[in-house]
C-alpha atoms as a PDB file:
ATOM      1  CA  UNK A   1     250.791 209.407 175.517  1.00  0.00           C
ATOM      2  CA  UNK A   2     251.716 212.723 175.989  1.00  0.00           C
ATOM      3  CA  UNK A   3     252.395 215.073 172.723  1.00  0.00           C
ATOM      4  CA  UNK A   4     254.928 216.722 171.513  1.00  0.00           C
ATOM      5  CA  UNK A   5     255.776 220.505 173.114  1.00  0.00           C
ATOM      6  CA  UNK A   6     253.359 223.300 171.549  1.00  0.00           C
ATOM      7  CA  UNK A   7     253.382 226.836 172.383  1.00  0.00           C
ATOM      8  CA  UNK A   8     250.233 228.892 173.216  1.00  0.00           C
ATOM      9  CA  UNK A   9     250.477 233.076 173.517  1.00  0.00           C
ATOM     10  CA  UNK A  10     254.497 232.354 174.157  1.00  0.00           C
ATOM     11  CA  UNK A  11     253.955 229.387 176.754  1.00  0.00           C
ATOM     12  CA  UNK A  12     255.880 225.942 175.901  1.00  0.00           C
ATOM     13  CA  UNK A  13     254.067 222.886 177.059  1.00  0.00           C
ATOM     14  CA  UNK A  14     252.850 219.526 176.642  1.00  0.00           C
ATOM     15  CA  UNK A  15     250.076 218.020 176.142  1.00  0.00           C
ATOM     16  CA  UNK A  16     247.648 215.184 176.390  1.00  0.00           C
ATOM     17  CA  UNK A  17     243.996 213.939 177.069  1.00  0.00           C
ATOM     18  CA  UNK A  18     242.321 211.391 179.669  1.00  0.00           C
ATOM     19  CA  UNK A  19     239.014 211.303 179.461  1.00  0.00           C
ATOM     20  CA  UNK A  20     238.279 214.029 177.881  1.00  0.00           C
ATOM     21  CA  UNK A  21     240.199 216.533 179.732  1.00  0.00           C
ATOM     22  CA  UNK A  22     242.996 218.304 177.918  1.00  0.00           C
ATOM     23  CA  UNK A  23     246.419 217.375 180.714  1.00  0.00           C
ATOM     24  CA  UNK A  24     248.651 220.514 180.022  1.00  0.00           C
ATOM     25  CA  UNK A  25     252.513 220.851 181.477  1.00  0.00           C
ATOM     26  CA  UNK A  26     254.540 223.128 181.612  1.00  0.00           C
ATOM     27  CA  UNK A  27     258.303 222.457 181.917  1.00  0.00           C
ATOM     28  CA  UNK A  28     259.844 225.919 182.509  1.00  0.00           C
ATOM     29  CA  UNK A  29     258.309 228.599 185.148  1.00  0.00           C
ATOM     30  CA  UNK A  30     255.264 230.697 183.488  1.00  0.00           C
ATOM     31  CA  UNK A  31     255.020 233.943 184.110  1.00  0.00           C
ATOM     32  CA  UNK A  32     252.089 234.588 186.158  1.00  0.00           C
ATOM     33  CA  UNK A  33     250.337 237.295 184.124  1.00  0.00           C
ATOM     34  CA  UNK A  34     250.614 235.214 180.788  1.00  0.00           C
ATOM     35  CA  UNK A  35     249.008 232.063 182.946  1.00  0.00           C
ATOM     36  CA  UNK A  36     245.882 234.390 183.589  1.00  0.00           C
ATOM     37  CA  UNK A  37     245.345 235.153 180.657  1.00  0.00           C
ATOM     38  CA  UNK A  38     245.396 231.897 179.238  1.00  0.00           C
ATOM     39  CA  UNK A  39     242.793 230.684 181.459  1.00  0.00           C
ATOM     40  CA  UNK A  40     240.420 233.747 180.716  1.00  0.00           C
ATOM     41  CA  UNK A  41     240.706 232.658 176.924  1.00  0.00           C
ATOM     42  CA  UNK A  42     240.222 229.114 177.975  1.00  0.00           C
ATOM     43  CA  UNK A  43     237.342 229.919 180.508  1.00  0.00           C
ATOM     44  CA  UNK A  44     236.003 231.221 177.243  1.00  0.00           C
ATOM     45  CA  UNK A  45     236.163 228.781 175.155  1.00  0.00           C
ATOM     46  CA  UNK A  46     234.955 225.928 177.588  1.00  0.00           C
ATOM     47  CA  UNK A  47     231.577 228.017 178.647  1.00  0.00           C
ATOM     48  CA  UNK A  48     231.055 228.260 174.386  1.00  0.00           C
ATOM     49  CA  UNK A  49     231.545 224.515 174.067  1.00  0.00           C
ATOM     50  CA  UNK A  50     234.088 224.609 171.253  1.00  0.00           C
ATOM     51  CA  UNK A  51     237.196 223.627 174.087  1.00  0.00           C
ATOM     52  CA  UNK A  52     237.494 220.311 176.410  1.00  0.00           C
ATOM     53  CA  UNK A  53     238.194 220.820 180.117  1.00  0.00           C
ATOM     54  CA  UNK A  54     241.661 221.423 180.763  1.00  0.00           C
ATOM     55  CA  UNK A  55     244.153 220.711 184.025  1.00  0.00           C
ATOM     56  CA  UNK A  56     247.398 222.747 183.710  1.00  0.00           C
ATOM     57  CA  UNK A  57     250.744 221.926 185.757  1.00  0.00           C
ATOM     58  CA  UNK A  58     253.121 224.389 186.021  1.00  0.00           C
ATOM     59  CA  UNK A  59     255.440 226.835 188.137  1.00  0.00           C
ATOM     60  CA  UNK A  60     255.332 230.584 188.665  1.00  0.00           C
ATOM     61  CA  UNK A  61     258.681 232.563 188.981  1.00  0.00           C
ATOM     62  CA  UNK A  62     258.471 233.845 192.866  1.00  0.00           C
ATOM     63  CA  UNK A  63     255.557 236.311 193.137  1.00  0.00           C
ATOM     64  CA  UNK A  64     253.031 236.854 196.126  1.00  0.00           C
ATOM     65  CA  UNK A  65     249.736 237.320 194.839  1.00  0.00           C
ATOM     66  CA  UNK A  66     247.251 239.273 196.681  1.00  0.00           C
ATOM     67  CA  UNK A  67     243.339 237.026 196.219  1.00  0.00           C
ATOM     68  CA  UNK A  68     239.868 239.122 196.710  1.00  0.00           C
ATOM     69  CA  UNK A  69     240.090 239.317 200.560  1.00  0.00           C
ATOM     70  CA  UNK A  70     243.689 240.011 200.865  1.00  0.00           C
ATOM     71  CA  UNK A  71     244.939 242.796 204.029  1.00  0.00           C
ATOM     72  CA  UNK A  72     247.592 245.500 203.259  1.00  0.00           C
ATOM     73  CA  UNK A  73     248.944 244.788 206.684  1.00  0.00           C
ATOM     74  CA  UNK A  74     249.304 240.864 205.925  1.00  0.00           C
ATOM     75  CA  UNK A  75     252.110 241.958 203.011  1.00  0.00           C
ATOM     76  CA  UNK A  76     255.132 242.439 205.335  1.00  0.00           C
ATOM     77  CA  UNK A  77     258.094 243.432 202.714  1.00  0.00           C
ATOM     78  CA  UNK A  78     256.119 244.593 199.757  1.00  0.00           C
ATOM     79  CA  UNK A  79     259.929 245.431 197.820  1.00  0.00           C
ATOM     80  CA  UNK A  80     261.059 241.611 197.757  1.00  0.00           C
ATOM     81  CA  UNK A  81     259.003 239.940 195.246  1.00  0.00           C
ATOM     82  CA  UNK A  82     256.356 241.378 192.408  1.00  0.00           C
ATOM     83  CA  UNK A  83     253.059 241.441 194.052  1.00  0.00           C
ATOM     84  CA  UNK A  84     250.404 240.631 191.675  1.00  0.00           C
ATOM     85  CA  UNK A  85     246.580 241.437 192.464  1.00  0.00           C
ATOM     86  CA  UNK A  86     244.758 238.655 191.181  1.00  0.00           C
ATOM     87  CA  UNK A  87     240.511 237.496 191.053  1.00  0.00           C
ATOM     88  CA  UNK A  88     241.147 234.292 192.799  1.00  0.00           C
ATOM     89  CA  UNK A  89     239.548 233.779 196.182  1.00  0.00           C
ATOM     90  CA  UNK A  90     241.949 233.694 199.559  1.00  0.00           C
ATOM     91  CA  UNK A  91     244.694 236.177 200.667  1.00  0.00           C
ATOM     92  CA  UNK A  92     247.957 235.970 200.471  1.00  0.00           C
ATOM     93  CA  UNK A  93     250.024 233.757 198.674  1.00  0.00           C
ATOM     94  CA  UNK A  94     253.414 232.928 197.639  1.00  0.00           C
ATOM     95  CA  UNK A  95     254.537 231.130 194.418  1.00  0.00           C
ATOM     96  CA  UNK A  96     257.494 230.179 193.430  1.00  0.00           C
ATOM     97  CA  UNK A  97     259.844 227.511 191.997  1.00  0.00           C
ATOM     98  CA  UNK A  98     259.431 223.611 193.356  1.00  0.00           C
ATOM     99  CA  UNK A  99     256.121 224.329 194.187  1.00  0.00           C
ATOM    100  CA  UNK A 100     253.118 222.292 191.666  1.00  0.00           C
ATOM    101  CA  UNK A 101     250.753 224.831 190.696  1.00  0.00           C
ATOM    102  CA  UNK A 102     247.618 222.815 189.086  1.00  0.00           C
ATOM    103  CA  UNK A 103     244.849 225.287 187.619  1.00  0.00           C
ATOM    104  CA  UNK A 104     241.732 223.361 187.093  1.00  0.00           C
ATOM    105  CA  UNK A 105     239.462 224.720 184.588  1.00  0.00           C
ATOM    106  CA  UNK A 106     236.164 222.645 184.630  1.00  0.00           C
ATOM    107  CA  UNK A 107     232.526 223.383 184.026  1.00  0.00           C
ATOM    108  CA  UNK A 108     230.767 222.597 187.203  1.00  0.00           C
ATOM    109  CA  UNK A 109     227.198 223.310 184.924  1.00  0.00           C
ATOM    110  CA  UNK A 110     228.197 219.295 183.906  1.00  0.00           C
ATOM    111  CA  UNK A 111     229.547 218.516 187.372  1.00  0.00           C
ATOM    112  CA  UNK A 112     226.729 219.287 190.047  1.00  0.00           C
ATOM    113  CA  UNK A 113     227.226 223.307 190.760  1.00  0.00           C
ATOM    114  CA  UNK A 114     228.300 223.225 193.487  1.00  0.00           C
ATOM    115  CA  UNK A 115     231.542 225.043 194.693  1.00  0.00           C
ATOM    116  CA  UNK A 116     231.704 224.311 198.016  1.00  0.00           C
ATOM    117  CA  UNK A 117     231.682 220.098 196.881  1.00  0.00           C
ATOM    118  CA  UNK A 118     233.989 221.498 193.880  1.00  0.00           C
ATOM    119  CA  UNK A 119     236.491 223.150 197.010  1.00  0.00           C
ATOM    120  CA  UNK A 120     236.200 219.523 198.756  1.00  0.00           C
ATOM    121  CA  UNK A 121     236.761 217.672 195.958  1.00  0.00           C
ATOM    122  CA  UNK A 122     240.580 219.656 195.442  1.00  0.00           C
ATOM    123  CA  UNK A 123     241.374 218.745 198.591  1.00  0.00           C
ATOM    124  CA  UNK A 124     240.100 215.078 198.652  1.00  0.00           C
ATOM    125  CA  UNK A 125     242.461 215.075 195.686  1.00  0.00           C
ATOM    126  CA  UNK A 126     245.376 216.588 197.085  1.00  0.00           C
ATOM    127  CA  UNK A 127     244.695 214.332 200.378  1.00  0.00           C
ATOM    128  CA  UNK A 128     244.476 211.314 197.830  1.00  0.00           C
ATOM    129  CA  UNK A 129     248.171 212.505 196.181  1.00  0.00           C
ATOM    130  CA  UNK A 130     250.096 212.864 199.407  1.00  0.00           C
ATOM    131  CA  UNK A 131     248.748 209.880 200.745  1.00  0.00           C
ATOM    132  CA  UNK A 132     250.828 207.871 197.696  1.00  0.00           C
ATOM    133  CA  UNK A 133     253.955 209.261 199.166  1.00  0.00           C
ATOM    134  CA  UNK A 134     252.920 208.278 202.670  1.00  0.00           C
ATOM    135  CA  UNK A 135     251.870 212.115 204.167  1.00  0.00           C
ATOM    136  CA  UNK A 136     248.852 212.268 205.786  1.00  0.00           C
ATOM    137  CA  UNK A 137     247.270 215.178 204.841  1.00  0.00           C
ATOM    138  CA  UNK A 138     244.213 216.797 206.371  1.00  0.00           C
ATOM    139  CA  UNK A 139     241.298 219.203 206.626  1.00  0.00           C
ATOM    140  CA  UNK A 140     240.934 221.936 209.561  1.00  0.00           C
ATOM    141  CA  UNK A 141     237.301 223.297 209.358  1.00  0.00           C
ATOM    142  CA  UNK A 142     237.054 226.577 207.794  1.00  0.00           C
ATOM    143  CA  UNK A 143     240.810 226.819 207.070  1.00  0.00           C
ATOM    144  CA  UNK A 144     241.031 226.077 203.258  1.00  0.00           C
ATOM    145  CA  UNK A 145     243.621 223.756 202.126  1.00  0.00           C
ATOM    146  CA  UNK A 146     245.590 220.401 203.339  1.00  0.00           C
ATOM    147  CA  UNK A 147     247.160 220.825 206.149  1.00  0.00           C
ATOM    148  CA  UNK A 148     249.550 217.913 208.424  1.00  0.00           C
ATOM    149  CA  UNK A 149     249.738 217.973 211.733  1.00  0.00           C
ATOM    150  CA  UNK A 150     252.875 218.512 213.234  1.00  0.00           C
ATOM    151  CA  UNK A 151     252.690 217.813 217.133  1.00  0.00           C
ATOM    152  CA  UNK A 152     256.620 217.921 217.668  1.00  0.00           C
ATOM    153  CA  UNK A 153     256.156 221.553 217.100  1.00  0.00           C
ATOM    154  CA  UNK A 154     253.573 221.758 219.658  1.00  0.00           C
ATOM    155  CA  UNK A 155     250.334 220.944 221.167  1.00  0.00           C
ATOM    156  CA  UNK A 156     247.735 221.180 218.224  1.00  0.00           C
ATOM    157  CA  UNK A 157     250.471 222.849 215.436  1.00  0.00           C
ATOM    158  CA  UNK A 158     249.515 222.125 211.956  1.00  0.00           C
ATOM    159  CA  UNK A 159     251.358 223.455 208.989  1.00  0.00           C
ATOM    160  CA  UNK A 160     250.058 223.758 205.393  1.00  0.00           C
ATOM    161  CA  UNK A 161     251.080 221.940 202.757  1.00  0.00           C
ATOM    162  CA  UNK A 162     248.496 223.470 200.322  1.00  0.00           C
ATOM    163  CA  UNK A 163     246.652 226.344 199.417  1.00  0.00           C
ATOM    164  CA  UNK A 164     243.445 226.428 197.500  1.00  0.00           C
ATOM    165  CA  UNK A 165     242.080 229.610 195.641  1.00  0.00           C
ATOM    166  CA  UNK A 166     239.139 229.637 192.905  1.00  0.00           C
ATOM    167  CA  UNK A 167     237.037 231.336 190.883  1.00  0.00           C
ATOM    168  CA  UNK A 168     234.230 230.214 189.027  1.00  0.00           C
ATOM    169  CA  UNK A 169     232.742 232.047 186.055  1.00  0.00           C
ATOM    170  CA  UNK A 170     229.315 231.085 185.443  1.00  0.00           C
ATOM    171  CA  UNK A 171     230.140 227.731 186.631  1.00  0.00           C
ATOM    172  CA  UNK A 172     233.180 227.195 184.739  1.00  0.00           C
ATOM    173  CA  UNK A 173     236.059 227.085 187.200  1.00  0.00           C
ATOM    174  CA  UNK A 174     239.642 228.423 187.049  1.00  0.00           C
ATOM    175  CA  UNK A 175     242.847 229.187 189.492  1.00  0.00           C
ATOM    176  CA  UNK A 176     243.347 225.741 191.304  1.00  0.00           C
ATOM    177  CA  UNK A 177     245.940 224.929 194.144  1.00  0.00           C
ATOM    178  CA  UNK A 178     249.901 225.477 195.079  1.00  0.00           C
ATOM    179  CA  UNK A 179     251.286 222.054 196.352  1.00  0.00           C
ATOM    180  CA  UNK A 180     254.827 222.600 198.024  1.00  0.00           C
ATOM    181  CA  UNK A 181     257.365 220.369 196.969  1.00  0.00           C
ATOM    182  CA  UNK A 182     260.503 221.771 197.536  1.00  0.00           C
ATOM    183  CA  UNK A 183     259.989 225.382 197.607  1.00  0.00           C
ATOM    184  CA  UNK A 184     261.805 227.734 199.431  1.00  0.00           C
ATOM    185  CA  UNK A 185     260.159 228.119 202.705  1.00  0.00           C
ATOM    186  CA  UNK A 186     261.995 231.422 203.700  1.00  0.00           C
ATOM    187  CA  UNK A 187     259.978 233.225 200.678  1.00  0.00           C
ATOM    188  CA  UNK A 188     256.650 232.833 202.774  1.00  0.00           C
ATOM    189  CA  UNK A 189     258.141 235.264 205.578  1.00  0.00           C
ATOM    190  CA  UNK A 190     257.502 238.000 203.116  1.00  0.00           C
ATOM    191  CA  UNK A 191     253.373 237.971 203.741  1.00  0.00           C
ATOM    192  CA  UNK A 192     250.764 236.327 206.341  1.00  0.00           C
ATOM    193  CA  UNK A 193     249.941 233.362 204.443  1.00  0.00           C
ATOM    194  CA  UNK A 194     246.501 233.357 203.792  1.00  0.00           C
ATOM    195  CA  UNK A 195     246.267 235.237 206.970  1.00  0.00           C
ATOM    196  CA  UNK A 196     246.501 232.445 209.295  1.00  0.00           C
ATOM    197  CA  UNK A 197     249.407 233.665 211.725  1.00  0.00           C
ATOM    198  CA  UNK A 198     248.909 230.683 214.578  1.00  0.00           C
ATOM    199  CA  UNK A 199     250.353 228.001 211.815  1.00  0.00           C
ATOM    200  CA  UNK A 200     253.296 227.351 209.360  1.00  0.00           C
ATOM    201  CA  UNK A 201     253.923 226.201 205.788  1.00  0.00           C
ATOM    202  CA  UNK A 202     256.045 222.790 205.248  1.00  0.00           C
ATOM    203  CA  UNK A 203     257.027 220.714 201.829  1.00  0.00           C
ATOM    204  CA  UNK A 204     256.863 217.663 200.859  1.00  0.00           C
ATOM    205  CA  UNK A 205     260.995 217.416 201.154  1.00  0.00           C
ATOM    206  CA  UNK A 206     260.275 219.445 204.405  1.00  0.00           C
ATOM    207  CA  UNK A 207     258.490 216.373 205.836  1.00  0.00           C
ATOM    208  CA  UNK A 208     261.235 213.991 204.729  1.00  0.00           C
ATOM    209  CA  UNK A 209     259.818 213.196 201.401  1.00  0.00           C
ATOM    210  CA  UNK A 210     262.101 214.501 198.871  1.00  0.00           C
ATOM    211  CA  UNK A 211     260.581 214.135 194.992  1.00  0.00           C
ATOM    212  CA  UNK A 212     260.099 215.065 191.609  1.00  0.00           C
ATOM    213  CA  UNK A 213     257.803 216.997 190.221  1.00  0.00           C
ATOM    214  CA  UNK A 214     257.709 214.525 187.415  1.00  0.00           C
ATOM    215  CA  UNK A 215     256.356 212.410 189.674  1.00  0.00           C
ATOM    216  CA  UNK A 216     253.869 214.277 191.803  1.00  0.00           C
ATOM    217  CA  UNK A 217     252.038 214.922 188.278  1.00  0.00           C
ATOM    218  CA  UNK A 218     251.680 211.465 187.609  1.00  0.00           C
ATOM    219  CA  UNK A 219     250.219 210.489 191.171  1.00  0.00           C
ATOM    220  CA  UNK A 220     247.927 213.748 190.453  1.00  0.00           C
ATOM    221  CA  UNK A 221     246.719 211.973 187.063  1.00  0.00           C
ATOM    222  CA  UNK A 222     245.931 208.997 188.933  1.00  0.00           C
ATOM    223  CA  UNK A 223     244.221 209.760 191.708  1.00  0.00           C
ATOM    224  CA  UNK A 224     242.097 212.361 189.911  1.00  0.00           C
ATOM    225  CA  UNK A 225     239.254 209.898 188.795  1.00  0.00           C
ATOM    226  CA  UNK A 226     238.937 208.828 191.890  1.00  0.00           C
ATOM    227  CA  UNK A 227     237.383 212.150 193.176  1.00  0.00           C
ATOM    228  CA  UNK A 228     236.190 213.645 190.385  1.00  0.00           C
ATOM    229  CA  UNK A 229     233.860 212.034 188.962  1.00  0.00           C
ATOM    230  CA  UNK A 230     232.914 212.462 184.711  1.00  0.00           C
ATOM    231  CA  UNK A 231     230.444 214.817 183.294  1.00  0.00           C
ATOM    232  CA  UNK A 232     226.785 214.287 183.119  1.00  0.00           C
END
């Protein structure tokens, strides 16, 4: 059952565990700065062993953030939102409202170390999700994240429905994924999205499948055992 709202460093959420992973939520948008530095302190505290392995839902207010092989010339208006260097992995992105941000903060050093499974494994698990609503999403080689294929835009379009961007600090994980939801789509015309500029971004509602984010977090709960599996 899920606690009672606490409040961590000036962040409201709640709270709960499943299997020994701390389930945190966060109901109103977090500002993007504060969320960082949560998950250093928490990164911290897991690799010391005196803090469980945490999952954290939430929402940014609308930001680009720029990941470790970002390009000046992929930020096209620079003036319309913050934009927010960040250690993450990836280029580009765009957060915002209506979009499930999930940072996953695990310690691979119990879970096989090995970040190119650990990448898979996030997007088996957002494949798994969207599947529940009845979205096929899908892999595209060497372009991180979940994309769907959307041939009535033309021969071989795909647009992306998630983004993936980690880091790992000795092999205790942190950042996550974006999962659109109902986002505003026009905010991604302010940057290349993680430089790919032969594809687009959709939404769940974009794709006809207009829900909560109430209930995108419990179909992430669920289908999370099924591709991660516990700690040795």
């Amino acid at each position: 059952m899920v606690k009672p709202n606490k409040i961590i460093s000036g962040i409201e959420y709640s709270s709960d565990m499943i299997h020994d992973i701390e389930w945190r939520v966060s109901g109103m948008p977090v500002d993007y700065a504060q969320a960082v530095c949560e998950m250093e302190c928490r990164v911290a505290e897991i690799r010391k062993g005196i803090a469980a392995e945490c999952i954290w839902l939430l929402e940014h207010p609308p930001i680009y953030t720029a990941g470790t092989s970002a390009k000046p010339q992929d930020l096209l208006t620079p003036d319309r939102f913050p934009v927010i260097g960040t250690g993450r992995g990836g280029q580009y992105a765009y957060h915002g409202p209506g979009q499930r941000i999930a940072y996953v903060m695990l310690d691979l050093s119990k879970r096989g170390k090995d970040v190119r499974a650990f990448v898979c494994t996030l997007e088996d698990w957002i494949i798994a999700a969207l599947s529940t609503f009845g979205i096929r999403g899908e892999r595209r080689g060497e372009r991180i994240g979940v994309w769907v294929s959307r041939p009535e835009r033309g021969h071989g379009h795909d647009d992306k429905i998630a983004a993936i961007g980690v880091r790992v600090r000795r092999w205790v994980t942190f950042h996550g994924f974006s999962l659109n939801v109902d986002p505003e789509l026009e905010h991604y015309s302010g940057i290349v999205p993680c430089g790919v500029t032969d594809h687009g971004i959709t939404s769940m509602a974009d794709l006809g499948k207009p829900v909560s984010l109430n209930e995108v977090d419990e179909v992430l709960r669920a289908s999370f055992t099924t591709c991660f599996r516990p700690t040795e």
